[in-house]
Protein backbone atom coordinates (compact mmCIF):
# COMPACT_ATOMS: atom_id res chain seq x y z
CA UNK A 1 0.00 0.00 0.00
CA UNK A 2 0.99 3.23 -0.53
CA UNK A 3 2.34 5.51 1.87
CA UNK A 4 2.38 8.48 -0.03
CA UNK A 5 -1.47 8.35 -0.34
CA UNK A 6 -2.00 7.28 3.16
CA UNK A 7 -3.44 10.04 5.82
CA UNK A 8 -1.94 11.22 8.51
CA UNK A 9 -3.10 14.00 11.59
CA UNK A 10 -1.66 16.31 13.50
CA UNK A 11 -3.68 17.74 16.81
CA UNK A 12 -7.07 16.61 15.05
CA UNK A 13 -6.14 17.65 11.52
CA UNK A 14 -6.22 14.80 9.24
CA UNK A 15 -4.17 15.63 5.63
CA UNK A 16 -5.97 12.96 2.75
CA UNK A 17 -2.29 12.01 1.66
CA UNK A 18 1.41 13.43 2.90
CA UNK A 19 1.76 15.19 -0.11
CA UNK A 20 1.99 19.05 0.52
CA UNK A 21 2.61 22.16 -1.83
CA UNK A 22 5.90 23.78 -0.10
CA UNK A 23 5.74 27.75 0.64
CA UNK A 24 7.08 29.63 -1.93
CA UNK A 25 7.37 33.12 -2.57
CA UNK A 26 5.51 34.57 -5.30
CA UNK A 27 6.32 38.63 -5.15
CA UNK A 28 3.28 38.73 -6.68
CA UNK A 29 1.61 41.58 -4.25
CA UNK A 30 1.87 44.33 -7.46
CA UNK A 31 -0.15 46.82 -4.87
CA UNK A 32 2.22 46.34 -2.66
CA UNK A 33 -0.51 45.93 0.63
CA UNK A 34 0.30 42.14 0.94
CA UNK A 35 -3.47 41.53 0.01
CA UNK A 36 -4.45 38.35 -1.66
CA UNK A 37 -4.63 38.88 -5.65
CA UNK A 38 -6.41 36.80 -8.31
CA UNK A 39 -2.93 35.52 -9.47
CA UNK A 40 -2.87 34.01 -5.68
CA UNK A 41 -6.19 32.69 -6.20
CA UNK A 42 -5.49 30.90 -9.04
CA UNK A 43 -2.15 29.83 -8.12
CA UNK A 44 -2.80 27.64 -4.97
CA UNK A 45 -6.35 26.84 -5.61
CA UNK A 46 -4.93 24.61 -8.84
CA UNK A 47 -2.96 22.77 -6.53
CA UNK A 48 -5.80 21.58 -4.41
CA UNK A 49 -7.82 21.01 -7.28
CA UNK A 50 -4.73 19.01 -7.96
CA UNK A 51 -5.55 16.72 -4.96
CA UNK A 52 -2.48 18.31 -2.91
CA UNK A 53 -3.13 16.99 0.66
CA UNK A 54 -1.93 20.15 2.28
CA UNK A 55 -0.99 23.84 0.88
CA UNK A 56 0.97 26.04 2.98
CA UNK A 57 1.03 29.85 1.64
CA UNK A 58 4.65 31.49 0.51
CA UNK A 59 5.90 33.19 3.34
CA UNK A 60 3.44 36.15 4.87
CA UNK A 61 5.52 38.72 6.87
CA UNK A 62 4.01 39.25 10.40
CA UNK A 63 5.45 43.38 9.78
CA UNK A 64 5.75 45.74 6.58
CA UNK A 65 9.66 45.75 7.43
CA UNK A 66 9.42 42.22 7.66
CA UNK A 67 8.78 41.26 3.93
CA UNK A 68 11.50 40.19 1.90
CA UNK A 69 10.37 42.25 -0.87
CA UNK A 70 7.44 44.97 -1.05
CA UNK A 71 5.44 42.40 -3.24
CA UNK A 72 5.35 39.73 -0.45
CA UNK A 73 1.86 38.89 1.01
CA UNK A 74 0.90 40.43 4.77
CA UNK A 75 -0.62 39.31 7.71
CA UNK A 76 0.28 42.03 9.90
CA UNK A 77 -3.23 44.31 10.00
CA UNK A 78 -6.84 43.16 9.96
CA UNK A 79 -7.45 43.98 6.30
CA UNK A 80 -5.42 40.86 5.37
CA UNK A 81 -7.61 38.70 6.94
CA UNK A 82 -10.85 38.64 4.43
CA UNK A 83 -8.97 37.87 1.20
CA UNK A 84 -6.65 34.89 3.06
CA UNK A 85 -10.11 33.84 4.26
CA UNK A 86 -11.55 33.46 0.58
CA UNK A 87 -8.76 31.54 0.00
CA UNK A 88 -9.43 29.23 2.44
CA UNK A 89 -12.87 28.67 1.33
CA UNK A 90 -11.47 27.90 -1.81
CA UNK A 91 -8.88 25.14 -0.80
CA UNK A 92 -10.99 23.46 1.28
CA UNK A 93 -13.84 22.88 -0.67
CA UNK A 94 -11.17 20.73 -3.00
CA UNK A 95 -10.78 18.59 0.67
CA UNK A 96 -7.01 20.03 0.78
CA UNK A 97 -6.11 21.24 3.98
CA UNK A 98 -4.09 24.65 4.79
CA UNK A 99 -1.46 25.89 6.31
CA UNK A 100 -0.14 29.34 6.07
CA UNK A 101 3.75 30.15 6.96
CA UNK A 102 4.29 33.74 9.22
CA UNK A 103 7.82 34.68 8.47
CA UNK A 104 9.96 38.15 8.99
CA UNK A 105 12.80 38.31 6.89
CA UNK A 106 14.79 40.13 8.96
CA UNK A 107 18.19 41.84 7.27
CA UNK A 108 17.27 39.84 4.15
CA UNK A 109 14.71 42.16 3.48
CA UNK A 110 15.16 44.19 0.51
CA UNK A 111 12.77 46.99 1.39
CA UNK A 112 13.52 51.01 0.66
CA UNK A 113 12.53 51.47 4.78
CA UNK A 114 15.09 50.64 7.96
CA UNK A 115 15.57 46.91 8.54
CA UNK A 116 16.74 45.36 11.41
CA UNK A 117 18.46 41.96 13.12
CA UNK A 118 19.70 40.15 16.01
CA UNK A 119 23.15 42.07 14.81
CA UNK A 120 23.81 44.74 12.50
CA UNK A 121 25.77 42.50 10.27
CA UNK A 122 25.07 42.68 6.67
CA UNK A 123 24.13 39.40 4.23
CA UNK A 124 26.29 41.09 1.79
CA UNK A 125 27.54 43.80 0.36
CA UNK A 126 24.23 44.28 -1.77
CA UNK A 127 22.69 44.31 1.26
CA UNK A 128 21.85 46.85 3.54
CA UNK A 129 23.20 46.71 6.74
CA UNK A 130 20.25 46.08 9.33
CA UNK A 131 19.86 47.44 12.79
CA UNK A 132 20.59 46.04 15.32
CA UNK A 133 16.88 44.55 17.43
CA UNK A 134 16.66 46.43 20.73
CA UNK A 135 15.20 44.58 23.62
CA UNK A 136 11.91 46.34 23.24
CA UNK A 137 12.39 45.45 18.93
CA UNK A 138 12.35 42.07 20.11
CA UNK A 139 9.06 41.91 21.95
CA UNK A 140 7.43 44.16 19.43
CA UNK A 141 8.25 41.44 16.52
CA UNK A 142 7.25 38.76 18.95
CA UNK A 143 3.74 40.10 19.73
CA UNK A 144 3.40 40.29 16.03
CA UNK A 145 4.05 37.02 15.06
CA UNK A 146 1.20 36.13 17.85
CA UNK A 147 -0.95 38.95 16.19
CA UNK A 148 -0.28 36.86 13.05
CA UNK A 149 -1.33 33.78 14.69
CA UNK A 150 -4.66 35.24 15.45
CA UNK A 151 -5.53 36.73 11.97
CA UNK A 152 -4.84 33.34 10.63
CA UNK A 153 -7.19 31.71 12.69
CA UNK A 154 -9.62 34.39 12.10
CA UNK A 155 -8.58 33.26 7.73
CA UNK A 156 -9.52 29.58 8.65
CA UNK A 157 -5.79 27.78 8.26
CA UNK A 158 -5.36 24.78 9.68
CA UNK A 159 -2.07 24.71 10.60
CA UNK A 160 0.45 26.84 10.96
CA UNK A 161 4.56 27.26 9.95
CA UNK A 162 7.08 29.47 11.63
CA UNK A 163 9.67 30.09 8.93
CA UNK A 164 12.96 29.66 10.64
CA UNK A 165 15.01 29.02 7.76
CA UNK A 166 16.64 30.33 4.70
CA UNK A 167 18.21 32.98 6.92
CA UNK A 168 15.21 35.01 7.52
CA UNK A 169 15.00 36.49 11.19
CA UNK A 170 14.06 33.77 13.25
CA UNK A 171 17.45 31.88 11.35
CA UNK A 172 19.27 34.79 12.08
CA UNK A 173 18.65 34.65 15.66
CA UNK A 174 19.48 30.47 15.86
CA UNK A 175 23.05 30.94 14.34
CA UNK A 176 26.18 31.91 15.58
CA UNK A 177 27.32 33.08 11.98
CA UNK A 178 24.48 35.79 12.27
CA UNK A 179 23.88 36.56 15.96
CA UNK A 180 27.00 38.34 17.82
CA UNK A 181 24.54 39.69 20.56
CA UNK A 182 25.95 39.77 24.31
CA UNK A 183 22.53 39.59 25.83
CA UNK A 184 20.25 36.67 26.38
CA UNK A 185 19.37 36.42 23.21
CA UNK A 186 22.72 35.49 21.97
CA UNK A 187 25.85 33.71 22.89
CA UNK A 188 25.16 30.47 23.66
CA UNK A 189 22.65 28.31 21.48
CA UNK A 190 20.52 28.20 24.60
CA UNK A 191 19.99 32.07 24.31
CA UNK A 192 20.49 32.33 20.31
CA UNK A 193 16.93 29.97 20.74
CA UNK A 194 15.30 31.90 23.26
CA UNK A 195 13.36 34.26 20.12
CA UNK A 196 12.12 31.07 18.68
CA UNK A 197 11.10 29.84 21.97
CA UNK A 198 9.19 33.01 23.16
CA UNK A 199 7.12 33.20 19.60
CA UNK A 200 6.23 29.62 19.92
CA UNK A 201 4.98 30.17 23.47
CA UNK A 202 3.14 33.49 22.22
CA UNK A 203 1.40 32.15 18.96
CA UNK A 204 0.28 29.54 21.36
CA UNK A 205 -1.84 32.01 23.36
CA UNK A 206 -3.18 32.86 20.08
CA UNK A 207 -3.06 29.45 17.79
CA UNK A 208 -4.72 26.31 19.36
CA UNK A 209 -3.56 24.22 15.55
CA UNK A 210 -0.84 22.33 14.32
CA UNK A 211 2.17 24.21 14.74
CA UNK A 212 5.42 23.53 12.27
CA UNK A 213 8.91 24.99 11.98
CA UNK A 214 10.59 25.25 9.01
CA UNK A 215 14.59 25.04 9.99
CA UNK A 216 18.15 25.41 7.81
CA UNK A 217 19.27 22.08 8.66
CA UNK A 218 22.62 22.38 7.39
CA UNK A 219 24.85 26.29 7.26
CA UNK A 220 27.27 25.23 5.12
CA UNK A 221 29.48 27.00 7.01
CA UNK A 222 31.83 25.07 9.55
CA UNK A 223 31.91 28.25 12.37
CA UNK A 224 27.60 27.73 11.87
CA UNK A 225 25.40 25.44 14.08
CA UNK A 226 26.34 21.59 13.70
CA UNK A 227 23.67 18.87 13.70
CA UNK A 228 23.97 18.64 17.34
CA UNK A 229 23.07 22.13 18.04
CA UNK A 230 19.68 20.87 15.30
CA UNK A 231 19.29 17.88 17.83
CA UNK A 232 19.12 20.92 20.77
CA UNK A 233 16.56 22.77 18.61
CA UNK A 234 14.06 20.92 17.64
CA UNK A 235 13.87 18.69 21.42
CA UNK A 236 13.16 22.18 22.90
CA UNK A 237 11.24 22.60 19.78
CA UNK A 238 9.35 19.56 20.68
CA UNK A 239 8.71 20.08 24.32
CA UNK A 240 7.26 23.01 23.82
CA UNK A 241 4.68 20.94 21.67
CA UNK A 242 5.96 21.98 17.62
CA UNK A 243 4.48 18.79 15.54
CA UNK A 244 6.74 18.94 12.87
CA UNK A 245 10.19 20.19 11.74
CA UNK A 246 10.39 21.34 7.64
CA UNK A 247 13.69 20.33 7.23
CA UNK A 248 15.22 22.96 4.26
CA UNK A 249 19.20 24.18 4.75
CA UNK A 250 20.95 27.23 3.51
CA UNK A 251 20.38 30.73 3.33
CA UNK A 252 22.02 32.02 6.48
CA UNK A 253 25.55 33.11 4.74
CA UNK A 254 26.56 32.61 1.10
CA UNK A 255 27.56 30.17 0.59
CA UNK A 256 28.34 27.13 -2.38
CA UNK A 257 25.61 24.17 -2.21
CA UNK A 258 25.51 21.31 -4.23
CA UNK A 259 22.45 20.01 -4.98
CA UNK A 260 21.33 16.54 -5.94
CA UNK A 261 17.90 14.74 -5.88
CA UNK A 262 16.77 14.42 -1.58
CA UNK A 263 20.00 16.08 -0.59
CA UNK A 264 18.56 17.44 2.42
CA UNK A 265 16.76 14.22 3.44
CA UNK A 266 19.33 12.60 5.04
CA UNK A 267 19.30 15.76 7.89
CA UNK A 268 15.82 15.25 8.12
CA UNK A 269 15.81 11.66 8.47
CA UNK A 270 18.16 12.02 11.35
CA UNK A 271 16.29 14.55 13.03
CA UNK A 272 13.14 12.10 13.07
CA UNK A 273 15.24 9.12 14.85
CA UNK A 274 17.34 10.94 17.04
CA UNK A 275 14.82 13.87 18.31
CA UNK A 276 11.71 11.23 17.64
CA UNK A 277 9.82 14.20 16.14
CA UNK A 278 7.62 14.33 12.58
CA UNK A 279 9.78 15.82 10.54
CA UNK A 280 9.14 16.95 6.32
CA UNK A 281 11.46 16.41 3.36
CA UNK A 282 11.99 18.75 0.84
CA UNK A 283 14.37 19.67 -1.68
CA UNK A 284 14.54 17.81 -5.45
CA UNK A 285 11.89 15.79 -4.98
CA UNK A 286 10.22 15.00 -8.10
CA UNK A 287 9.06 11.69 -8.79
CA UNK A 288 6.37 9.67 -6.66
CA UNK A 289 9.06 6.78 -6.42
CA UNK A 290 11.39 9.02 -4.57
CA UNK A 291 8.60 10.41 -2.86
CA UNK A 292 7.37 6.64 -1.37
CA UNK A 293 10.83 5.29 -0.71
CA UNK A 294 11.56 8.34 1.77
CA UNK A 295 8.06 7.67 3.59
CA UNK A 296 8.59 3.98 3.29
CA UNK A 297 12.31 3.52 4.38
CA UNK A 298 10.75 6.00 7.66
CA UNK A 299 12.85 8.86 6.51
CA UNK A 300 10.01 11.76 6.88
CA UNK A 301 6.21 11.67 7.60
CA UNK A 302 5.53 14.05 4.92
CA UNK A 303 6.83 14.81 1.07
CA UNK A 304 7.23 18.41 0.64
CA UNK A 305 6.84 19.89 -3.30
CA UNK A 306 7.93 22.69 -4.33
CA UNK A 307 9.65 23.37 -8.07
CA UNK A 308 8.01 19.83 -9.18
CA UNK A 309 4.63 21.32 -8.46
CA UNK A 310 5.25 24.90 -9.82
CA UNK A 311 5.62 22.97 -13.16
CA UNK A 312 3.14 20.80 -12.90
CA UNK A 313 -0.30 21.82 -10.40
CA UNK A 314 -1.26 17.95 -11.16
CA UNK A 315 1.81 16.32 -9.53
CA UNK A 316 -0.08 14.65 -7.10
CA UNK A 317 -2.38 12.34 -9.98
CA UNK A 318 1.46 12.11 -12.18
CA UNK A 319 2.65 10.23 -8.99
CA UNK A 320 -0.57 8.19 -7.91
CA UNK A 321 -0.49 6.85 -11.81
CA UNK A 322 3.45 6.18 -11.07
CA UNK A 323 2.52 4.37 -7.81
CA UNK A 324 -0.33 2.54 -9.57
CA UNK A 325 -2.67 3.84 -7.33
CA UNK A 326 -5.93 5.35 -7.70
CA UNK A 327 -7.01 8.76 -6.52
CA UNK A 328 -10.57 10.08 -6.48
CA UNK A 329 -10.75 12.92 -9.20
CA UNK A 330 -12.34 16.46 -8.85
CA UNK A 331 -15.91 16.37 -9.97
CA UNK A 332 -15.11 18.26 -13.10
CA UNK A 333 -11.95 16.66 -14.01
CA UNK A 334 -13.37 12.89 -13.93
CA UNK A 335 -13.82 12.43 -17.53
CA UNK A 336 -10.22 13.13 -17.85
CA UNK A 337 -8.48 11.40 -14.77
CA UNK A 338 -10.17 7.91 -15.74
């Protein structure tokens, strides 16, 4: 039987098969509000009509000086919430659940305004060079990720992601490449965690769902956190009750990566034995063999598409024909999914 097409739940949510449309960013916001737009309409609701079991939004900055660029969706005022809320409607009347990912790119942002970071510390030098976060900076960007939280359960999501990756604030704070602070929210990895662990704790007051964390598993950098600093992570990251670690790498310094199909599976695999968390693999995966022998061999609960499913919306019924199994078509595609 086939794993890819089995369910699976997480606090109550059950996905229809562990197939899920990665977030990816669109710059797409021409208005530059971070409203929905038809484009966005169009774009994800294909992919549930696609029979994706989960689609989690492109990353949706939590502040205006969060976004990476000025066309990034928003979630940081009320106005957002209607049009993320039509999306919803939209998704899950194709039976695809939702997830939406709250992100702040921190001095990756590439906005004409100030930005700011754990440490004034450029990406590089076509970067601007961020402010450093005061205490009080902190606390502000923590309340609104947990303002975020709220609006998106106000939009109906199911689930949602905190984007700690690709060396977007929340990254920045983790590693020791990008956080020089003295105070207790740097130095040691148990204080370069302590801005994760304080917006998990806060979303929570907000955000009774399925929370996941996307992570950088691997710096490619040998002065950047090791895999036993990712152990430390995600077992706080776990006790504090995160059901699943997206397992991406890079982003936090240039840096040279070579890339082959499921080269970051193997970091994700080992976070799932040694940690004993859920974890998601992502990264060249295109095929639903690859896709069944990771869930088989127990290397990740779910299969997480992203460039294989910007080419092709219909990815899921390409690997169910692959796997020789049968999915159950969308009412007005039947006559040509026979």
């Amino acid at each position: 039987m086939s794993k890819l097409f089995s369910t699976t739940t997480f606090q109550g949510i059950t996905l229809k098969n562990r197939i899920v449309m990665s977030p990816m960013c669109m710059y797409s916001c021409f208005e530059e509000d971070g409203k929905i737009t038809p484009f966005h309409m169009t774009h994800y609701v294909s992919r549930a009509v696609g029979q994706v079991g989960l689609v989690i939004t492109e990353a949706t900055a939590v502040q205006p000086e969060g976004r990476i660029s000025p066309q990034d969706l928003g979630i940081w005022e009320d106005e957002h919430v209607e049009g993320l809320k039509q999306l919803n409607v939209q998704l899950h009347a194709s039976g695809t659940k939702t997830g939406i990912q709250l992100a702040h790119a921190g001095r990756k942002a590439q906005l004409e305004t100030t930005i700011s970071a754990p440490s004034a510390l450029s990406f590089n030098e076509d970067f601007k060079v961020p402010k450093e976060m005061s205490t009080e900076d902190i606390k502000a960007t923590i309340k609104a990720f947990t303002e975020g939280a709220r609006r998106s359960k106000e939009a109906g999501f199911d689930l949602l992601e905190l984007h700690g990756a690709h060396g977007y604030l929340i990254n920045q704070f983790l590693s020791p490449l990008t956080n020089k602070r003295t105070d207790s929210y740097g130095g040691s990895r148990e204080n370069r965690y302590r801005f994760l662990s304080e917006i998990i704790e806060a979303v929570k007051t907000e955000w009774d769902g399925p929370v996941f964390v996307r992570i950088s598993t691997d710096e490619y950098n040998q002065e950047g956190n090791t895999l036993d600093d990712f152990f430390y992570f995600t077992e706080e990251m776990k006790k504090q009750g995160v059901d699943l670690i997206d397992c991406s790498s890079g982003g936090v310094v240039p840096a040279k990566i070579s890339t082959y199909p499921g080269y970051q599976v193997p970091r994700c695999e080992a976070i799932r034995k040694e940690v004993s968390i859920a974890t998601g693999a992502v990264g060249q995966i295109t095929t639903g063999i690859q896709a069944e022998e990771i869930l088989q061999n127990g290397r990740a609960d779910l299969i997480i598409i992203a460039r294989a499913l910007l080419r092709n919306p219909y990815w899921a019924k390409e690997a169910a024909d692959e796997l020789g199994v049968v999915i159950d078509a969308p009412t007005q595609y039947i006559r040509g999914w026979k």
